[in-house]
N, C-alpha and C. Protein backbone atom coordinates (compact mmCIF):
# COMPACT_ATOMS: atom_id res chain seq x y z
N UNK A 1 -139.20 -8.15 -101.76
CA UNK A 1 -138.15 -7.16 -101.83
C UNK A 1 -137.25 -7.47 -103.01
N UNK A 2 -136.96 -6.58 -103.99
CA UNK A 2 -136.28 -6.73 -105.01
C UNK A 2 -134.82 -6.36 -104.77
N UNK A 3 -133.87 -7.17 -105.53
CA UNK A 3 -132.48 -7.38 -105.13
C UNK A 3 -131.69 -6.70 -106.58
N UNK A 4 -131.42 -5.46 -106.58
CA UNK A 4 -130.92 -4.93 -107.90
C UNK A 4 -129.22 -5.23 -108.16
N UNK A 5 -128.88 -5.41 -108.87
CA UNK A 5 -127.40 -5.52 -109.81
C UNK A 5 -127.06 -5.13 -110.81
N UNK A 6 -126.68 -4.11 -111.06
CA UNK A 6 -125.94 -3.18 -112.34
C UNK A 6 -124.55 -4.06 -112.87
N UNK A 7 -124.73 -4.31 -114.23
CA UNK A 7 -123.72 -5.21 -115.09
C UNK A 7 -123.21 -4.22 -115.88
N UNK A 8 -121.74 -4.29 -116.51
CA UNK A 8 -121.19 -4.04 -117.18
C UNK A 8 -121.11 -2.72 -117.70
N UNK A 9 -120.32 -2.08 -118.28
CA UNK A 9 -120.62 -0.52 -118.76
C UNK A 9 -120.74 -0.57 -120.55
N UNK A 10 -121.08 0.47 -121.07
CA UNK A 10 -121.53 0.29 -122.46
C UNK A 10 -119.79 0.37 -123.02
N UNK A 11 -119.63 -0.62 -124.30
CA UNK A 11 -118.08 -0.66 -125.16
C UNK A 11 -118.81 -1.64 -126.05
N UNK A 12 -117.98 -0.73 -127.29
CA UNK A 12 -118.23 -1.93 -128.77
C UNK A 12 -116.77 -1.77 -128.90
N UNK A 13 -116.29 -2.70 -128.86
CA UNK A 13 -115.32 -3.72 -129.79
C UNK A 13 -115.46 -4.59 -131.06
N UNK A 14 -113.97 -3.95 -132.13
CA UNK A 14 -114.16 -4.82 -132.56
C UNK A 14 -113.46 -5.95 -132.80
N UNK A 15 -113.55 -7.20 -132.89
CA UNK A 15 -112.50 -8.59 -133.00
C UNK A 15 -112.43 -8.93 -134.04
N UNK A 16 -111.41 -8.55 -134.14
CA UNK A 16 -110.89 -8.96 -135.79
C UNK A 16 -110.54 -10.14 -135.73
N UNK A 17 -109.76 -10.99 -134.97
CA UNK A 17 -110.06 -12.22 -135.19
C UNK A 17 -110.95 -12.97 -135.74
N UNK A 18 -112.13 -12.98 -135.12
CA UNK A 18 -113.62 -13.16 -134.93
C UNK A 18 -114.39 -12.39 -136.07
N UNK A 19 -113.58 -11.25 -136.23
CA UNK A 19 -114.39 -10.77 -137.51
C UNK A 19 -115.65 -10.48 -136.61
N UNK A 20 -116.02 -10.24 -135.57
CA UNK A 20 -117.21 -9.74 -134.82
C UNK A 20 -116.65 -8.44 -134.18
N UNK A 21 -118.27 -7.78 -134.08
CA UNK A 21 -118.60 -6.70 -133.11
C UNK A 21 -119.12 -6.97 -132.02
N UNK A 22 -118.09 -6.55 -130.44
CA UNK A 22 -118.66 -7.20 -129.88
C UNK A 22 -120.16 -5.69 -129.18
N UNK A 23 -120.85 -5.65 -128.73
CA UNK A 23 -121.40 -4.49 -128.04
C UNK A 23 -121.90 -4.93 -126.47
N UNK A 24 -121.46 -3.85 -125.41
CA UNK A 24 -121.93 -4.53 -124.55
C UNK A 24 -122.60 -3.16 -123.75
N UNK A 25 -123.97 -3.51 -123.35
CA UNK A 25 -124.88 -2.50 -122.84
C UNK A 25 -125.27 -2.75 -121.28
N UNK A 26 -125.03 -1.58 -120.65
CA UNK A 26 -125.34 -1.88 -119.21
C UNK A 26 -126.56 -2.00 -118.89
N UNK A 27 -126.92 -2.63 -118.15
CA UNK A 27 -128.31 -3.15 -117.56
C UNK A 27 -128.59 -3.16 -116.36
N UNK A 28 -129.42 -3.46 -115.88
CA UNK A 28 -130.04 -3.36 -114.68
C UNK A 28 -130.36 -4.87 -114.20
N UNK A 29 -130.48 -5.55 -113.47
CA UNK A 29 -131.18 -6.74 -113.01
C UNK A 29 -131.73 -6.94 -111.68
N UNK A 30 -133.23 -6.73 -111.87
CA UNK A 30 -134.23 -6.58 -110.70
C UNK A 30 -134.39 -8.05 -110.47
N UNK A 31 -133.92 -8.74 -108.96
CA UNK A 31 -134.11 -10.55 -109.02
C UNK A 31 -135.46 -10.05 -107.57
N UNK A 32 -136.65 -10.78 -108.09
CA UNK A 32 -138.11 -10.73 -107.33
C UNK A 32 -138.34 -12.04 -107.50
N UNK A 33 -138.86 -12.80 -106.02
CA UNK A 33 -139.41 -14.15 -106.12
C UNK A 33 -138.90 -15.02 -107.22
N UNK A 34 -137.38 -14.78 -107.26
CA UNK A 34 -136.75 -15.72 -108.14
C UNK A 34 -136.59 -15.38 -109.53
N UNK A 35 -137.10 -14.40 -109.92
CA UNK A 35 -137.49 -14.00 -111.47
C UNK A 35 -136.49 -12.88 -111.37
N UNK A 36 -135.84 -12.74 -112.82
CA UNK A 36 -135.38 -11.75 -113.32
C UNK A 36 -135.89 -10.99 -113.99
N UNK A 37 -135.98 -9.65 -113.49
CA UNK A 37 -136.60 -8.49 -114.73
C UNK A 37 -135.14 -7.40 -114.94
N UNK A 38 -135.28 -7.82 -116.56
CA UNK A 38 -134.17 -6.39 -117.17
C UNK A 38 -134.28 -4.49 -117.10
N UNK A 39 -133.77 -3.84 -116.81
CA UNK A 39 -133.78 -2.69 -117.32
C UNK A 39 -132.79 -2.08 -118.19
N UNK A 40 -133.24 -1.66 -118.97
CA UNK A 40 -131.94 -0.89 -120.06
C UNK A 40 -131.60 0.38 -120.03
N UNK A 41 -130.44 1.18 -119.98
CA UNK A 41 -129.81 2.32 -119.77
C UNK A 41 -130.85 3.53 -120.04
N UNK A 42 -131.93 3.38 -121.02
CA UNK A 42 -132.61 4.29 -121.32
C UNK A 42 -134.13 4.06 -120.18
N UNK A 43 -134.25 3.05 -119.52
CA UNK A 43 -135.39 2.91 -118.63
C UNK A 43 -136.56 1.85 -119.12
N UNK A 44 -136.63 1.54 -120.15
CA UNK A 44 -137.29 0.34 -120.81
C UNK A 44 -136.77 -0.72 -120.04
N UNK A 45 -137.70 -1.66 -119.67
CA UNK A 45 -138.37 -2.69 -118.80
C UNK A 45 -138.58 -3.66 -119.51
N UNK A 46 -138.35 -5.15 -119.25
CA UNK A 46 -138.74 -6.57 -119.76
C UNK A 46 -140.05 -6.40 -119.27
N UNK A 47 -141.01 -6.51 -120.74
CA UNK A 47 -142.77 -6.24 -120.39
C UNK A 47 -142.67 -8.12 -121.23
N UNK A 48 -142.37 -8.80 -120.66
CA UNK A 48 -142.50 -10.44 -121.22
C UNK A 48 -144.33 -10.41 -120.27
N UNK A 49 -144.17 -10.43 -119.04
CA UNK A 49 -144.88 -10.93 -118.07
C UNK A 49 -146.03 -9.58 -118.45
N UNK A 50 -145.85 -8.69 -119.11
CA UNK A 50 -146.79 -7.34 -119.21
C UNK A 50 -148.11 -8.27 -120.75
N UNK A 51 -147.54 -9.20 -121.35
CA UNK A 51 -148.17 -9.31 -122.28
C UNK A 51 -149.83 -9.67 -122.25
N UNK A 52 -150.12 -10.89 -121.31
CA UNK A 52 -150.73 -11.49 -121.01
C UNK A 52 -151.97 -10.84 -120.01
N UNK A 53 -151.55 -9.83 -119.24
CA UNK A 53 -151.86 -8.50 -118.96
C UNK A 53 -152.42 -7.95 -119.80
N UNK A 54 -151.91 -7.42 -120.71
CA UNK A 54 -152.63 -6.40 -121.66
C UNK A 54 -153.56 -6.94 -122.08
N UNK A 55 -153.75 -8.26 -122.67
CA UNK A 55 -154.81 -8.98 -123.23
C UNK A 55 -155.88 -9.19 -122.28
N UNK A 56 -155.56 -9.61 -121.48
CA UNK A 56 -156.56 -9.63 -120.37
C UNK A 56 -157.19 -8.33 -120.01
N UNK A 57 -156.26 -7.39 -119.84
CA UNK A 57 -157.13 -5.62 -119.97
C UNK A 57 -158.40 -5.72 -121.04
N UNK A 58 -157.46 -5.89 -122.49
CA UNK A 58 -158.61 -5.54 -123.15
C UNK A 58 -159.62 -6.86 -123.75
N UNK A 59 -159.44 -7.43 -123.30
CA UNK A 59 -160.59 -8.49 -123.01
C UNK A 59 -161.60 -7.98 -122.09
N UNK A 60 -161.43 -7.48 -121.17
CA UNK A 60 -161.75 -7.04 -119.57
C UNK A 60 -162.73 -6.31 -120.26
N UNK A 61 -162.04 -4.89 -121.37
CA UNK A 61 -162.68 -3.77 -121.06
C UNK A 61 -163.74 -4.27 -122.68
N UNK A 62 -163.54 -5.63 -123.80
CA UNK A 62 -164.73 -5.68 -124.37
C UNK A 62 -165.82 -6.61 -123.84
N UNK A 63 -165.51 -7.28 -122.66
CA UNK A 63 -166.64 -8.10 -121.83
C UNK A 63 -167.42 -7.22 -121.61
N UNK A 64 -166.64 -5.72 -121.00
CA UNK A 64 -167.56 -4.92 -119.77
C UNK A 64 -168.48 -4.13 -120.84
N UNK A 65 -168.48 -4.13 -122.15
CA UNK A 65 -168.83 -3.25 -123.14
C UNK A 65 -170.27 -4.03 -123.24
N UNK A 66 -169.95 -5.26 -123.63
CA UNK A 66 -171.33 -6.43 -123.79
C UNK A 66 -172.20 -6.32 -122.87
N UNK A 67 -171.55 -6.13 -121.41
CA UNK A 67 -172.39 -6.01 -120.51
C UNK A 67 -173.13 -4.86 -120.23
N UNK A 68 -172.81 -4.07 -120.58
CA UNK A 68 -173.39 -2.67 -120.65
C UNK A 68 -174.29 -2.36 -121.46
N UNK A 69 -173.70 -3.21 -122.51
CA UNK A 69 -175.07 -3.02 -123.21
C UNK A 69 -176.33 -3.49 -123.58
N UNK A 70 -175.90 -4.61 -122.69
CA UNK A 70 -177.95 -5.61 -122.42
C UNK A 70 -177.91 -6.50 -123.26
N UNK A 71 -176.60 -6.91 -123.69
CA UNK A 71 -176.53 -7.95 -124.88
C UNK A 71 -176.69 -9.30 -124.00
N UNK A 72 -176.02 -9.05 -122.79
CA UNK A 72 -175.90 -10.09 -122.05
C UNK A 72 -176.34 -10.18 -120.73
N UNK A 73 -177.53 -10.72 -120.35
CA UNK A 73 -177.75 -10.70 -118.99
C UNK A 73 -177.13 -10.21 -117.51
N UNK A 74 -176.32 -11.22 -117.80
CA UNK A 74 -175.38 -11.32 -116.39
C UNK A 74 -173.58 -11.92 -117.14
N UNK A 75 -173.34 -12.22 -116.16
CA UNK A 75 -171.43 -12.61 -116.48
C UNK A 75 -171.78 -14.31 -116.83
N UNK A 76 -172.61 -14.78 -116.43
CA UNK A 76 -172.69 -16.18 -116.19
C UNK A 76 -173.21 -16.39 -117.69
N UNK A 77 -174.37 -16.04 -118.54
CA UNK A 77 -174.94 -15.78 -119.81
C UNK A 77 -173.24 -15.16 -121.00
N UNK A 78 -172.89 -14.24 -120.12
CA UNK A 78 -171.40 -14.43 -121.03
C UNK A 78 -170.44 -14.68 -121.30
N UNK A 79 -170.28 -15.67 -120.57
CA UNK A 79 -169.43 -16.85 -120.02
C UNK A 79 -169.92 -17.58 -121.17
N UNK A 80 -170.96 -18.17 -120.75
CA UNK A 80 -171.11 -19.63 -121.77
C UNK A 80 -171.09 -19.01 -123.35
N UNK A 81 -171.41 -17.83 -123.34
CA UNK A 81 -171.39 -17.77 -124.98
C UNK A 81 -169.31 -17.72 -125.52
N UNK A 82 -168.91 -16.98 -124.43
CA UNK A 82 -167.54 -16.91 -124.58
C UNK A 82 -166.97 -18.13 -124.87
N UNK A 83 -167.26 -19.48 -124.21
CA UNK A 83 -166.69 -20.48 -123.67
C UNK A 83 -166.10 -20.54 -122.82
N UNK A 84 -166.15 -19.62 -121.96
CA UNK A 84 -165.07 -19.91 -120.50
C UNK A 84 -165.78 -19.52 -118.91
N UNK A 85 -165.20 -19.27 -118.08
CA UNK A 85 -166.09 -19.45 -117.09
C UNK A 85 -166.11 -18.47 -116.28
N UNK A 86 -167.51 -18.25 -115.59
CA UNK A 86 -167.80 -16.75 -115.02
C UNK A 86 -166.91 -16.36 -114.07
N UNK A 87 -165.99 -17.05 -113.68
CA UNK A 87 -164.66 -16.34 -112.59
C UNK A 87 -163.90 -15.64 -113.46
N UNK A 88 -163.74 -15.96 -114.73
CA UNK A 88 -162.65 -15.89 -115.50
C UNK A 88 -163.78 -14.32 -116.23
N UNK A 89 -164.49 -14.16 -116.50
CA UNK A 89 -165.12 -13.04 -116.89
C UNK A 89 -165.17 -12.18 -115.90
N UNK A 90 -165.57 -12.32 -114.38
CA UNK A 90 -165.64 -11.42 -113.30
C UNK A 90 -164.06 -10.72 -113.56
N UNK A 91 -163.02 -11.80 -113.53
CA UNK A 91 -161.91 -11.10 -113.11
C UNK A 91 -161.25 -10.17 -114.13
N UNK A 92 -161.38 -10.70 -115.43
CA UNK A 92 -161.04 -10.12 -116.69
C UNK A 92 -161.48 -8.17 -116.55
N UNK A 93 -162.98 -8.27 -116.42
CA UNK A 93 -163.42 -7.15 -116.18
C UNK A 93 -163.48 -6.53 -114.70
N UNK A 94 -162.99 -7.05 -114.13
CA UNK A 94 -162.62 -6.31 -112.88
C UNK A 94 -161.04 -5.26 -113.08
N UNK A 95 -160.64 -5.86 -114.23
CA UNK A 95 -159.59 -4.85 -114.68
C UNK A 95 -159.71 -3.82 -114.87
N UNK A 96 -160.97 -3.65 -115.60
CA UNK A 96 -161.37 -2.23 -116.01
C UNK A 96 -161.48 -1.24 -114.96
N UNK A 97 -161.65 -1.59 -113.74
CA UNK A 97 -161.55 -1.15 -112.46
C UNK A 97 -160.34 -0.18 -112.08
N UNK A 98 -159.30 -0.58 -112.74
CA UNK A 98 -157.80 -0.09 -112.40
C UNK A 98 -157.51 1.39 -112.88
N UNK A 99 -157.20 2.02 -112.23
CA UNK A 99 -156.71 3.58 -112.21
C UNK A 99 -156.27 3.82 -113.53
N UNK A 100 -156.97 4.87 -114.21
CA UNK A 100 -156.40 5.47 -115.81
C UNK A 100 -154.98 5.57 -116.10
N UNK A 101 -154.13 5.77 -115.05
CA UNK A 101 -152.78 5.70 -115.31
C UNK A 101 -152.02 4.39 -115.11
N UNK A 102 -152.85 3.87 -114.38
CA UNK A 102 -152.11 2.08 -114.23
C UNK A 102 -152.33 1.81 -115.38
N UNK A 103 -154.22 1.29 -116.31
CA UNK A 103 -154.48 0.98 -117.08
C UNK A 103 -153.21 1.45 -118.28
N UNK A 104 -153.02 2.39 -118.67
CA UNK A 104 -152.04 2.92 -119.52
C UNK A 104 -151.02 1.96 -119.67
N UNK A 105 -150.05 2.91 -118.41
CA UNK A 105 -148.69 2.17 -118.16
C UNK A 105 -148.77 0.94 -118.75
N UNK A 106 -150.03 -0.07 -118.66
CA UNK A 106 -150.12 -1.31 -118.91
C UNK A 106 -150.28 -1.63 -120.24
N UNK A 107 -151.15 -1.08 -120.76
CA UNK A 107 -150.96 -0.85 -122.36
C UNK A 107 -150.23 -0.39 -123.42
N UNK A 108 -149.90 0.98 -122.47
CA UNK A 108 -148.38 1.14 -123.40
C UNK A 108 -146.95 1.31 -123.08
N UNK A 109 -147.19 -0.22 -122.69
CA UNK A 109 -145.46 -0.48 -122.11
C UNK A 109 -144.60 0.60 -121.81
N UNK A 110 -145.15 1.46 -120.93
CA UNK A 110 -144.38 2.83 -120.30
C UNK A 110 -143.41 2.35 -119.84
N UNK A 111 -143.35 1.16 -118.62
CA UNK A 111 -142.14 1.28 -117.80
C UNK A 111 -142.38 1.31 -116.89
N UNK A 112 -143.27 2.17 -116.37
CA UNK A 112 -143.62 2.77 -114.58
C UNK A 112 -144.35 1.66 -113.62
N UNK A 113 -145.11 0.92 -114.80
CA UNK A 113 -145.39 0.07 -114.15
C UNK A 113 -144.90 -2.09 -114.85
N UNK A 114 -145.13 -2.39 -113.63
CA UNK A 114 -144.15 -3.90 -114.36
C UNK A 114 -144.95 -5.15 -113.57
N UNK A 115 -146.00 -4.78 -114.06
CA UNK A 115 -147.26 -5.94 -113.13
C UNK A 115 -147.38 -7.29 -113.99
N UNK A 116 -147.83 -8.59 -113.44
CA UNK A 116 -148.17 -9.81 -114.36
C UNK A 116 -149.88 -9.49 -113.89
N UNK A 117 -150.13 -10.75 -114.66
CA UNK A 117 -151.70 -10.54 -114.92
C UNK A 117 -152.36 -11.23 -113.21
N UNK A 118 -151.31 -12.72 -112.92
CA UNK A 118 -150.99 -12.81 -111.85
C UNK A 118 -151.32 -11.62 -110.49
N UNK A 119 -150.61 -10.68 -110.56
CA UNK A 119 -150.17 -9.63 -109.59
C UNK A 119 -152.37 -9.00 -109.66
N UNK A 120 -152.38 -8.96 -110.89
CA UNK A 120 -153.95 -7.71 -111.10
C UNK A 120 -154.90 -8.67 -110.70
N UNK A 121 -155.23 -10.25 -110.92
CA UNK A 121 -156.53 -10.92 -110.60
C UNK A 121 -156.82 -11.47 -109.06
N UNK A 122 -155.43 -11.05 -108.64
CA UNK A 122 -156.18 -10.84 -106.75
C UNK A 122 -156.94 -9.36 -106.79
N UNK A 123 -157.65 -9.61 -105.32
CA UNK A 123 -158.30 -8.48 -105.32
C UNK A 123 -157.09 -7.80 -104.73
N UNK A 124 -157.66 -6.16 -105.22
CA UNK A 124 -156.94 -4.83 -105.31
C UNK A 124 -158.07 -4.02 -104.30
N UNK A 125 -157.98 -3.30 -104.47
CA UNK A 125 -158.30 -1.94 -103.95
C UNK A 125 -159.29 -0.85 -104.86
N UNK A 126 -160.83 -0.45 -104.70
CA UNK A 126 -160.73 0.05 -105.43
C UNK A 126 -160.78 1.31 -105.90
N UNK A 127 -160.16 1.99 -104.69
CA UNK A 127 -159.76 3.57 -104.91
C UNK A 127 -158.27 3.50 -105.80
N UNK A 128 -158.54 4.58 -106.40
CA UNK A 128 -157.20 4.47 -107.17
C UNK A 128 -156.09 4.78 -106.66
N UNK A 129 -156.38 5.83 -105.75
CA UNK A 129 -155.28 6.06 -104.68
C UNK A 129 -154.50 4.74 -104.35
N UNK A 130 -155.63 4.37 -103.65
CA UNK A 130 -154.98 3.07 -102.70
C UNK A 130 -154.43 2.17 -103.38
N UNK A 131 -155.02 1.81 -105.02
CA UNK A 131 -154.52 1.25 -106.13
C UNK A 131 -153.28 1.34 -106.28
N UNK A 132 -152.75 2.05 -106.40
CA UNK A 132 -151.22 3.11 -106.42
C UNK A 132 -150.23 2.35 -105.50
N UNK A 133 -150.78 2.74 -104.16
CA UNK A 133 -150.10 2.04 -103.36
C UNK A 133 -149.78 0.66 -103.23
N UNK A 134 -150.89 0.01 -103.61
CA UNK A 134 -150.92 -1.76 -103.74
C UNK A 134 -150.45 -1.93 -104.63
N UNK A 135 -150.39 -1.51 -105.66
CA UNK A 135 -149.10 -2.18 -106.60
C UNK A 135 -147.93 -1.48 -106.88
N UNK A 136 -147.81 -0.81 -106.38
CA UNK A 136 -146.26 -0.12 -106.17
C UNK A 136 -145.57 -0.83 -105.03
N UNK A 137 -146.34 -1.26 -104.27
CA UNK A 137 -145.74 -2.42 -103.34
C UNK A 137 -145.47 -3.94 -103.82
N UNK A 138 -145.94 -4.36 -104.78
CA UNK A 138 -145.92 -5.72 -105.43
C UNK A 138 -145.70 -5.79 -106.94
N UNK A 139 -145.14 -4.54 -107.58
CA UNK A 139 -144.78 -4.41 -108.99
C UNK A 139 -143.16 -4.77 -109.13
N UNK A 140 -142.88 -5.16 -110.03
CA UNK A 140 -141.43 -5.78 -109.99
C UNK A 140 -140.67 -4.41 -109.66
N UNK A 141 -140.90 -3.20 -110.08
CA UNK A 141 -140.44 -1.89 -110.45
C UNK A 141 -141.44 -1.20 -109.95
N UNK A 142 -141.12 -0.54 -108.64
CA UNK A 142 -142.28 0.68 -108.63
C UNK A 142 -142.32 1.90 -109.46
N UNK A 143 -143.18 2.19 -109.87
CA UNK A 143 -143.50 3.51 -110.44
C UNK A 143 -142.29 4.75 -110.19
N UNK A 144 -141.51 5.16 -111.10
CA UNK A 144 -140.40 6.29 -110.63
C UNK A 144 -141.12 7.43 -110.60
N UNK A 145 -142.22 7.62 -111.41
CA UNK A 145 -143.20 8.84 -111.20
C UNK A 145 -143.66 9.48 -109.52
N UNK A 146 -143.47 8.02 -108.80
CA UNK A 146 -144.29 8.31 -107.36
C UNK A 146 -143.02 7.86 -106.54
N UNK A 147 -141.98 7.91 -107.10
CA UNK A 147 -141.34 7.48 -106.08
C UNK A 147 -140.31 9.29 -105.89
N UNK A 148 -139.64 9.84 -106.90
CA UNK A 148 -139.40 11.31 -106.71
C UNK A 148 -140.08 12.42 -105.87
């Protein structure tokens, strides 16, 4: 359960003393399992934890390409050529699995969604429907699209 706190209202000052500007922008602060995630007045989201994610997407979706195309036996054959290990290939491309609009959100730092890579390599669900639901329940930020 996420614990929200709205800071400060937007004012630039300036200090002439200081010879500074000060600016101060209201925010949002989503506190989840100890972690802070930002939101900013316009709806942009701290995607820190989104990064590692994305890479892993598209890792996911050029494993699943190799595999498709008979270059590579099995996951285990592209594993060793990768250097890493066939859990780590199953799960990578099990991403590709994820609903066209999750996938997105995830790529292009929409907002709607605010998943770690963490949150995607348990198993999910794999109707997209139900997709929806499972991580709108465990996303730092649920989706405002599905929540209106």
């Amino acid at each position: 359960m996420a614990r929200i706190r709205k800071t400060a209202e937007e004012t630039v000052e300036f200090l002439e003393k200081e010879n500074l500007i000060k600016v101060t922008v209201p925010i949002r602060i989503f506190h989840r399992g100890g972690k802070a995630t930002i939101e900013t007045p316009d709806g942009m989201i701290g995607h820190e934890d989104m990064v590692s994610l994305q890479r892993a997407l598209i890792q996911g979706h050029r494993w699943m390409k190799k595999l498709e195309s008979g270059r590579f036996k099995n996951m285990e054959e592209l594993a060793k050529k990768e250097k890493t290990d066939k859990s780590r290939v199953a799960k990578m491309t099990r991403l590709t699995c994820l609903a066209p609009d999750i996938q997105e959100a995830i790529l292009c730092n929409t907002g709607e969604w605010v998943l770690s890579l963490k949150d995607c390599v348990k198993p999910f669900p794999m109707l997209w429907n139900e997709q929806r639901e499972h991580f709108m329940k465990i996303a730092a930020i649920s989706p405002r699209s599905l929540s209106n």
